[in-house]
PDB file of N, CA and C in Angstrom:
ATOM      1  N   UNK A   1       2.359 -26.375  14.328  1.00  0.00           N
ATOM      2  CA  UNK A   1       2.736 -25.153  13.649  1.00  0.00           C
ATOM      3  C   UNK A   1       3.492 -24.284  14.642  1.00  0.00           C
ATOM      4  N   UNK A   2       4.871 -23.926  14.392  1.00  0.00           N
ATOM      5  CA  UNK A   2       5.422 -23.033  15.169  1.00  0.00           C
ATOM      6  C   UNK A   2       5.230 -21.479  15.168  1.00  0.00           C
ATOM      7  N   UNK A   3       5.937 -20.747  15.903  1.00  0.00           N
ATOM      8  CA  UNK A   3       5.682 -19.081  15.711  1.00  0.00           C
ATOM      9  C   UNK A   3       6.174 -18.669  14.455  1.00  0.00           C
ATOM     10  N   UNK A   4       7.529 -19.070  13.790  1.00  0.00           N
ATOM     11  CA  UNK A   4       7.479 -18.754  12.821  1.00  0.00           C
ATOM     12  C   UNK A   4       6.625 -19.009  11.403  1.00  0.00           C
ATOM     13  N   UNK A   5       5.793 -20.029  11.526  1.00  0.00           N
ATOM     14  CA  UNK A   5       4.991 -19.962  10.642  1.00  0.00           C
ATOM     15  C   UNK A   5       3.705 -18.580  10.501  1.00  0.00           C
ATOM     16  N   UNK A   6       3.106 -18.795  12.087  1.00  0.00           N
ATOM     17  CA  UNK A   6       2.275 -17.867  12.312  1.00  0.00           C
ATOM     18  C   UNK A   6       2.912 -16.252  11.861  1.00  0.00           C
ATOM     19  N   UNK A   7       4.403 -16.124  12.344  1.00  0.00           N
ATOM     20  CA  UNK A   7       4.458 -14.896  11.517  1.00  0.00           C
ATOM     21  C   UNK A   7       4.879 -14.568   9.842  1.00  0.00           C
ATOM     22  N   UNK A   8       4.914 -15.697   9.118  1.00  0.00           N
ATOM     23  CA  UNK A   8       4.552 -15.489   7.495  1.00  0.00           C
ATOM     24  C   UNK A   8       3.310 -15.162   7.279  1.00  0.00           C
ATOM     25  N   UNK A   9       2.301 -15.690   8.056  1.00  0.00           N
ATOM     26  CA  UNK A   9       0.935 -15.423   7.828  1.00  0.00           C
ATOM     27  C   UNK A   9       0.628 -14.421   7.787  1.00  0.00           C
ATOM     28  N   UNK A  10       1.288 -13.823   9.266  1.00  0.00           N
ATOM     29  CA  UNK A  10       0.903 -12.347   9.633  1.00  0.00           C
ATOM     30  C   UNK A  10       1.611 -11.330   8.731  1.00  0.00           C
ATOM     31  N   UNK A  11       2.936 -12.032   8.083  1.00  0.00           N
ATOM     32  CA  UNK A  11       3.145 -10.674   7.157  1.00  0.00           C
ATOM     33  C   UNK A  11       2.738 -11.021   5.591  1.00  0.00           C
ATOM     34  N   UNK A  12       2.307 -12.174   5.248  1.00  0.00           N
ATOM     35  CA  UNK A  12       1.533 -12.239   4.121  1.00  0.00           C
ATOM     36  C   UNK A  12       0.486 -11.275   4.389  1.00  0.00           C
ATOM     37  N   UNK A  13      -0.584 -11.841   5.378  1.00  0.00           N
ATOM     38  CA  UNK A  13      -1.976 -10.756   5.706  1.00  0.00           C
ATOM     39  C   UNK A  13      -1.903  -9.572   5.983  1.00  0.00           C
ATOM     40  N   UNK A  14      -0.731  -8.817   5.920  1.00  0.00           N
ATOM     41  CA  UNK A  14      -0.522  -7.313   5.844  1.00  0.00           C
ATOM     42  C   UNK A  14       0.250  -6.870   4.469  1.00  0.00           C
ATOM     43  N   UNK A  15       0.321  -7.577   4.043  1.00  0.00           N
ATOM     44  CA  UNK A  15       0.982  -7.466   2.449  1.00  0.00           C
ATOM     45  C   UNK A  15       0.021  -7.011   1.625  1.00  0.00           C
ATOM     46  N   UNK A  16      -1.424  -7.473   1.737  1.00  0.00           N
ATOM     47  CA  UNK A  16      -2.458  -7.647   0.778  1.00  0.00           C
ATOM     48  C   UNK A  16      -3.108  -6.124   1.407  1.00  0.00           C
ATOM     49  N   UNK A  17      -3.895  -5.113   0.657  1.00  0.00           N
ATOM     50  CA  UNK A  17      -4.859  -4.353   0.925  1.00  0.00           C
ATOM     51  C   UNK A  17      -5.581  -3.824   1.897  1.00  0.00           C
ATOM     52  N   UNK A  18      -5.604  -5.043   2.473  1.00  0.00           N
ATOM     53  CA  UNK A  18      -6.569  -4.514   3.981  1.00  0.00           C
ATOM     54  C   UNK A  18      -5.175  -4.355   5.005  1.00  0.00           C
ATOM     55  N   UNK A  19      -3.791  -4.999   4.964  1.00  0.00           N
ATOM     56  CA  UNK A  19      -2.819  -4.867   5.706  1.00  0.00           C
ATOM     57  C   UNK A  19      -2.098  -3.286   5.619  1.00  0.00           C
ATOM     58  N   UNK A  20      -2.510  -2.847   4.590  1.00  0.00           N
ATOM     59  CA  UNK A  20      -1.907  -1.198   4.505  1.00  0.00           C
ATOM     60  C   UNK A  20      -2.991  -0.524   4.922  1.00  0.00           C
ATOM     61  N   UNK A  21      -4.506  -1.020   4.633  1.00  0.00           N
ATOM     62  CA  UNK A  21      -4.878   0.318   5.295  1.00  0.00           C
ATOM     63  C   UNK A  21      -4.854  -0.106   6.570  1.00  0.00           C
ATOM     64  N   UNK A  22      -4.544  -0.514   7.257  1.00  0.00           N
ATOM     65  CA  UNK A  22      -4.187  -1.143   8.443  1.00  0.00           C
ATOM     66  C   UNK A  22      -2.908  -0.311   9.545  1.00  0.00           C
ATOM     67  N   UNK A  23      -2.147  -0.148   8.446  1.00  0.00           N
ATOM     68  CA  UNK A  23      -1.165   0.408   8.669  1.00  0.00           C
ATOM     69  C   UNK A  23      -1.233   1.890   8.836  1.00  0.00           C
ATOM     70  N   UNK A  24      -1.929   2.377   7.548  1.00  0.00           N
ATOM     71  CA  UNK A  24      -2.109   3.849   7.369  1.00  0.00           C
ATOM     72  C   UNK A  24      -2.886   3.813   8.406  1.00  0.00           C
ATOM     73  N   UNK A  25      -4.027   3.902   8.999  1.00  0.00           N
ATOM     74  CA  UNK A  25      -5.098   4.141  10.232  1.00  0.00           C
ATOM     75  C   UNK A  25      -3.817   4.081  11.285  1.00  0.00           C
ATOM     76  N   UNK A  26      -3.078   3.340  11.606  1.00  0.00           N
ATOM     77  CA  UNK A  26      -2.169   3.302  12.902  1.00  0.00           C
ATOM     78  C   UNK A  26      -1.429   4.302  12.631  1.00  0.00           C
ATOM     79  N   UNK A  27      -0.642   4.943  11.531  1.00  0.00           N
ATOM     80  CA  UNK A  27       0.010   5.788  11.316  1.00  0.00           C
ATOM     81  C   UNK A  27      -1.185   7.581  11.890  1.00  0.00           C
ATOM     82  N   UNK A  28      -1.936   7.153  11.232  1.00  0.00           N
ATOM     83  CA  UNK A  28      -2.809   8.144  11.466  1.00  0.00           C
ATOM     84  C   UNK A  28      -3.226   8.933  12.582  1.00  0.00           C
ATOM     85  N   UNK A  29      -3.797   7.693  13.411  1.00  0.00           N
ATOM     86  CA  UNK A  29      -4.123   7.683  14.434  1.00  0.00           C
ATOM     87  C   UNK A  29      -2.519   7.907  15.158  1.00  0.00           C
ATOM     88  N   UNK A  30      -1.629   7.837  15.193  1.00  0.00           N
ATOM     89  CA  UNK A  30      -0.497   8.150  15.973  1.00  0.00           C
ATOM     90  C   UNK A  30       0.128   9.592  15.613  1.00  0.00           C
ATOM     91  N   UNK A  31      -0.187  10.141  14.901  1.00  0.00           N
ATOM     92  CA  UNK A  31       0.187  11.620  14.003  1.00  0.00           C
ATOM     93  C   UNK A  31      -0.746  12.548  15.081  1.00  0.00           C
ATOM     94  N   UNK A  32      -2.290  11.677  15.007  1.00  0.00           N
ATOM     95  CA  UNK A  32      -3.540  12.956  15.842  1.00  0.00           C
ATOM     96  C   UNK A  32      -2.697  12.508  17.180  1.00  0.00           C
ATOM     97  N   UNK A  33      -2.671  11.805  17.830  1.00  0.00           N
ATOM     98  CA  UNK A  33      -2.541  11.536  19.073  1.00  0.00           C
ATOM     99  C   UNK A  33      -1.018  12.441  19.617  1.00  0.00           C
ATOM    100  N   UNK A  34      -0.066  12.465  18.952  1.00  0.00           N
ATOM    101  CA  UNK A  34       1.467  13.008  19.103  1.00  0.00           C
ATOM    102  C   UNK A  34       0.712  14.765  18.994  1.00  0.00           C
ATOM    103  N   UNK A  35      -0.079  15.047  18.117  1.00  0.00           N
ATOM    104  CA  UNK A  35      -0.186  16.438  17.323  1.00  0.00           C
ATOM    105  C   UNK A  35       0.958  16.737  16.693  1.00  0.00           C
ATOM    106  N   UNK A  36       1.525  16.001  16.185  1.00  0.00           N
ATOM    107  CA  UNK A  36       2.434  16.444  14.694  1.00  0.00           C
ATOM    108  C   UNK A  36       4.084  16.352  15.475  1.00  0.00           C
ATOM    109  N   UNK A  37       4.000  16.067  17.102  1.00  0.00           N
ATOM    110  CA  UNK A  37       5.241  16.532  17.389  1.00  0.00           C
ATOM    111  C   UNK A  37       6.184  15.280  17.274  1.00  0.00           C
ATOM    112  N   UNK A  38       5.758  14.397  16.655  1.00  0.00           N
ATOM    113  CA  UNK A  38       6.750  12.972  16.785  1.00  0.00           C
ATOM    114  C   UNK A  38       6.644  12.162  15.141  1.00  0.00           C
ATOM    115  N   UNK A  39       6.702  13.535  14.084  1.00  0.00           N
ATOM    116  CA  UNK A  39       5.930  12.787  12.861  1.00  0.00           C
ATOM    117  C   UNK A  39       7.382  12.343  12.318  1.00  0.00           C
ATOM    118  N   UNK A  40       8.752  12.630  12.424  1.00  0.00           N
ATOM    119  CA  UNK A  40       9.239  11.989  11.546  1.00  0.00           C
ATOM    120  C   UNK A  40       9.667  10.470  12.409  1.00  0.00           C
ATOM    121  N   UNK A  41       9.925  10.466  13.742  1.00  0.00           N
ATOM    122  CA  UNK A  41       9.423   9.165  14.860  1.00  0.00           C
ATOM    123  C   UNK A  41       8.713   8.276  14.385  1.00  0.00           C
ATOM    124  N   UNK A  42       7.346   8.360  13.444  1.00  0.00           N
ATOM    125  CA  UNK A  42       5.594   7.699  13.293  1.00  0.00           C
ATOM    126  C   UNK A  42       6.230   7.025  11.798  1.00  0.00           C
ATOM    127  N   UNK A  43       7.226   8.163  10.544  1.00  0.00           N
ATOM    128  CA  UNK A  43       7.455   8.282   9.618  1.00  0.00           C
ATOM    129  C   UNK A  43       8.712   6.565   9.487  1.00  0.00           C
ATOM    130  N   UNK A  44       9.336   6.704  10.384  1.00  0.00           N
ATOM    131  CA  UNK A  44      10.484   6.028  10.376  1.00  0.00           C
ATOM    132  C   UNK A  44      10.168   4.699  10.846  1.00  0.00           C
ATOM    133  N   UNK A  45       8.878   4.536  11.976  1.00  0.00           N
ATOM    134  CA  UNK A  45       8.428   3.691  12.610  1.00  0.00           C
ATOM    135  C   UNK A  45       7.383   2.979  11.182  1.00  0.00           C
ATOM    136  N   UNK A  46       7.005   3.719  10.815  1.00  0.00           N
ATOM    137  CA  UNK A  46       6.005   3.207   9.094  1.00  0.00           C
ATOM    138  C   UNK A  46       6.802   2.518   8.333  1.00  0.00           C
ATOM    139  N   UNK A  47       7.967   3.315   8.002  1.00  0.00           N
ATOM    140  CA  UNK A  47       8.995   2.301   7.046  1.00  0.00           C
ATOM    141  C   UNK A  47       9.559   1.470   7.352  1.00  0.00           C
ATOM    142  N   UNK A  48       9.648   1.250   8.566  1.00  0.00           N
ATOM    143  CA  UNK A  48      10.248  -0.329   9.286  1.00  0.00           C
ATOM    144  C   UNK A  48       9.280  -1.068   9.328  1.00  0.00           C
ATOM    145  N   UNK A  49       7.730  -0.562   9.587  1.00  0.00           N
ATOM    146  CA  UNK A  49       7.057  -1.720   9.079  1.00  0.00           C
ATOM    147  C   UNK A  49       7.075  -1.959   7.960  1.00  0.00           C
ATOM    148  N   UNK A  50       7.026  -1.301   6.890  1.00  0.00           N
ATOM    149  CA  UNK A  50       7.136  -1.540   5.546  1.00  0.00           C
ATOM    150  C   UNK A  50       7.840  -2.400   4.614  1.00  0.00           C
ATOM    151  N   UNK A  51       9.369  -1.987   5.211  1.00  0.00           N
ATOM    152  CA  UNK A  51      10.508  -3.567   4.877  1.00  0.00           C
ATOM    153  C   UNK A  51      10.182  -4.066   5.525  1.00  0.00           C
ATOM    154  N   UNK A  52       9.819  -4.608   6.453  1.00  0.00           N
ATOM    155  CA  UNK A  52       9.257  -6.218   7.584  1.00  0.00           C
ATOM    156  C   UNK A  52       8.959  -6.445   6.873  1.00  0.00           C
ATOM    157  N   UNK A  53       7.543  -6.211   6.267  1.00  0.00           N
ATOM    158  CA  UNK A  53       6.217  -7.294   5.551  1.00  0.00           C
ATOM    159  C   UNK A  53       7.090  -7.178   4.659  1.00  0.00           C
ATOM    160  N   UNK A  54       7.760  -6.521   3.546  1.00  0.00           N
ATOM    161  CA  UNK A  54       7.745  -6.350   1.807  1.00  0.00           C
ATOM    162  C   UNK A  54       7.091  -5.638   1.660  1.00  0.00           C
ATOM    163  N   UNK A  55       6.564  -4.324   1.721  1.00  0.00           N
ATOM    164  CA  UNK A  55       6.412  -3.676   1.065  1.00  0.00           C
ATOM    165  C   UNK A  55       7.472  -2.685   0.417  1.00  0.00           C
ATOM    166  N   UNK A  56       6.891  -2.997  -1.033  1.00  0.00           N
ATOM    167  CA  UNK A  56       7.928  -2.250  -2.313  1.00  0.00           C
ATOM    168  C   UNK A  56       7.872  -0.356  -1.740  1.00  0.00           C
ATOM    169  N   UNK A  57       8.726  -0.131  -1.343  1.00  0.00           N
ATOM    170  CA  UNK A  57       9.325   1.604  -1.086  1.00  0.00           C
ATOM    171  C   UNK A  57       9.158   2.159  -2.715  1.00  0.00           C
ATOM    172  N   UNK A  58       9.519   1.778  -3.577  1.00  0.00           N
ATOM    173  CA  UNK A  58       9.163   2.580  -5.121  1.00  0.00           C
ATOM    174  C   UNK A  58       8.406   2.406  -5.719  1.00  0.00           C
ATOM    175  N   UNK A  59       7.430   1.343  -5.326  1.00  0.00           N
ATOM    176  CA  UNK A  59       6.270   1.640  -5.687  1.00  0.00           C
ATOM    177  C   UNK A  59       5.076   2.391  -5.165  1.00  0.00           C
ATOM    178  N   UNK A  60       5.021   3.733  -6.112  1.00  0.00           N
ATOM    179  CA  UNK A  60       4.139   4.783  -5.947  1.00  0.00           C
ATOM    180  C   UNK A  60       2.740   4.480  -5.063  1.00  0.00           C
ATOM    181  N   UNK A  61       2.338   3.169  -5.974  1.00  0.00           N
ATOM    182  CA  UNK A  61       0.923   2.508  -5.541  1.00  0.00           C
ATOM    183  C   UNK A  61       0.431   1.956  -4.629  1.00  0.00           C
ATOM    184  N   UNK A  62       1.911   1.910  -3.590  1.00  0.00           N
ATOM    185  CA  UNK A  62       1.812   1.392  -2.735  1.00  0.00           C
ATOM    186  C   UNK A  62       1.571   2.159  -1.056  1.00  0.00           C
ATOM    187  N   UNK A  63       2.012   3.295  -1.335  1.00  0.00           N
ATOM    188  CA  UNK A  63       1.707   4.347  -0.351  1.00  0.00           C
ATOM    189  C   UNK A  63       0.116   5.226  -0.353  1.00  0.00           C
ATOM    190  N   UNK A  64      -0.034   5.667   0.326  1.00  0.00           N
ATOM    191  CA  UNK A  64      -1.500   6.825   0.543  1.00  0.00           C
ATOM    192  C   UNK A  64      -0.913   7.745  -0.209  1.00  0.00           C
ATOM    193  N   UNK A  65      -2.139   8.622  -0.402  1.00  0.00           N
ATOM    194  CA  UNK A  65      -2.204   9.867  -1.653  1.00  0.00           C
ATOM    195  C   UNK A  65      -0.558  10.787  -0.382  1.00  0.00           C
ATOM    196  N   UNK A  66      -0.940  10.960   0.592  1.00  0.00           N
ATOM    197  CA  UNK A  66      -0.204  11.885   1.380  1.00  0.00           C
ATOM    198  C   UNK A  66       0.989  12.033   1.793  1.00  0.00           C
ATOM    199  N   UNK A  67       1.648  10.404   1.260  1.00  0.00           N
ATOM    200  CA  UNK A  67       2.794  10.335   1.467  1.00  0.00           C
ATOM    201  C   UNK A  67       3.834   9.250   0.275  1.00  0.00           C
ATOM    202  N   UNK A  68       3.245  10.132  -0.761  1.00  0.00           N
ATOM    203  CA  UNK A  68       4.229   9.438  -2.328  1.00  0.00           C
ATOM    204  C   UNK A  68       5.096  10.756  -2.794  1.00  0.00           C
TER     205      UNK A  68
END
């Protein structure tokens, strides 16, 4: 099995439920840690993970209450 297999896995397994809140906690945790001074930096750095894996940008359901 090469690396590229291992990374379908890894962005299948962040595709599913536990991979966003996964995401949101890192986002989180990087918002307290900056204190607000690097949020659109954290913001821009979120949505590039976001197209990596697939995650759908218009879907509402797919973001936290805090940022739809």
């Amino acid at each position: 099995m090469g690396l590229g297999s291992y990374v379908r896995k890894f962005k299948a397994a962040l595709r599913g439920g536990k991979g966003r809140q996964l995401l949101d906690q890192a986002e989180s945790a990087a918002r307290r840690a900056t204190g607000g001074r690097h949020d659109e930096k954290i913001k821009k750095a979120r949505d590039a993970a976001d197209r990596a894996i697939g995650l759908d940008d218009d879907d509402p359901n797919d973001r936290p209450a805090g940022r739809r």
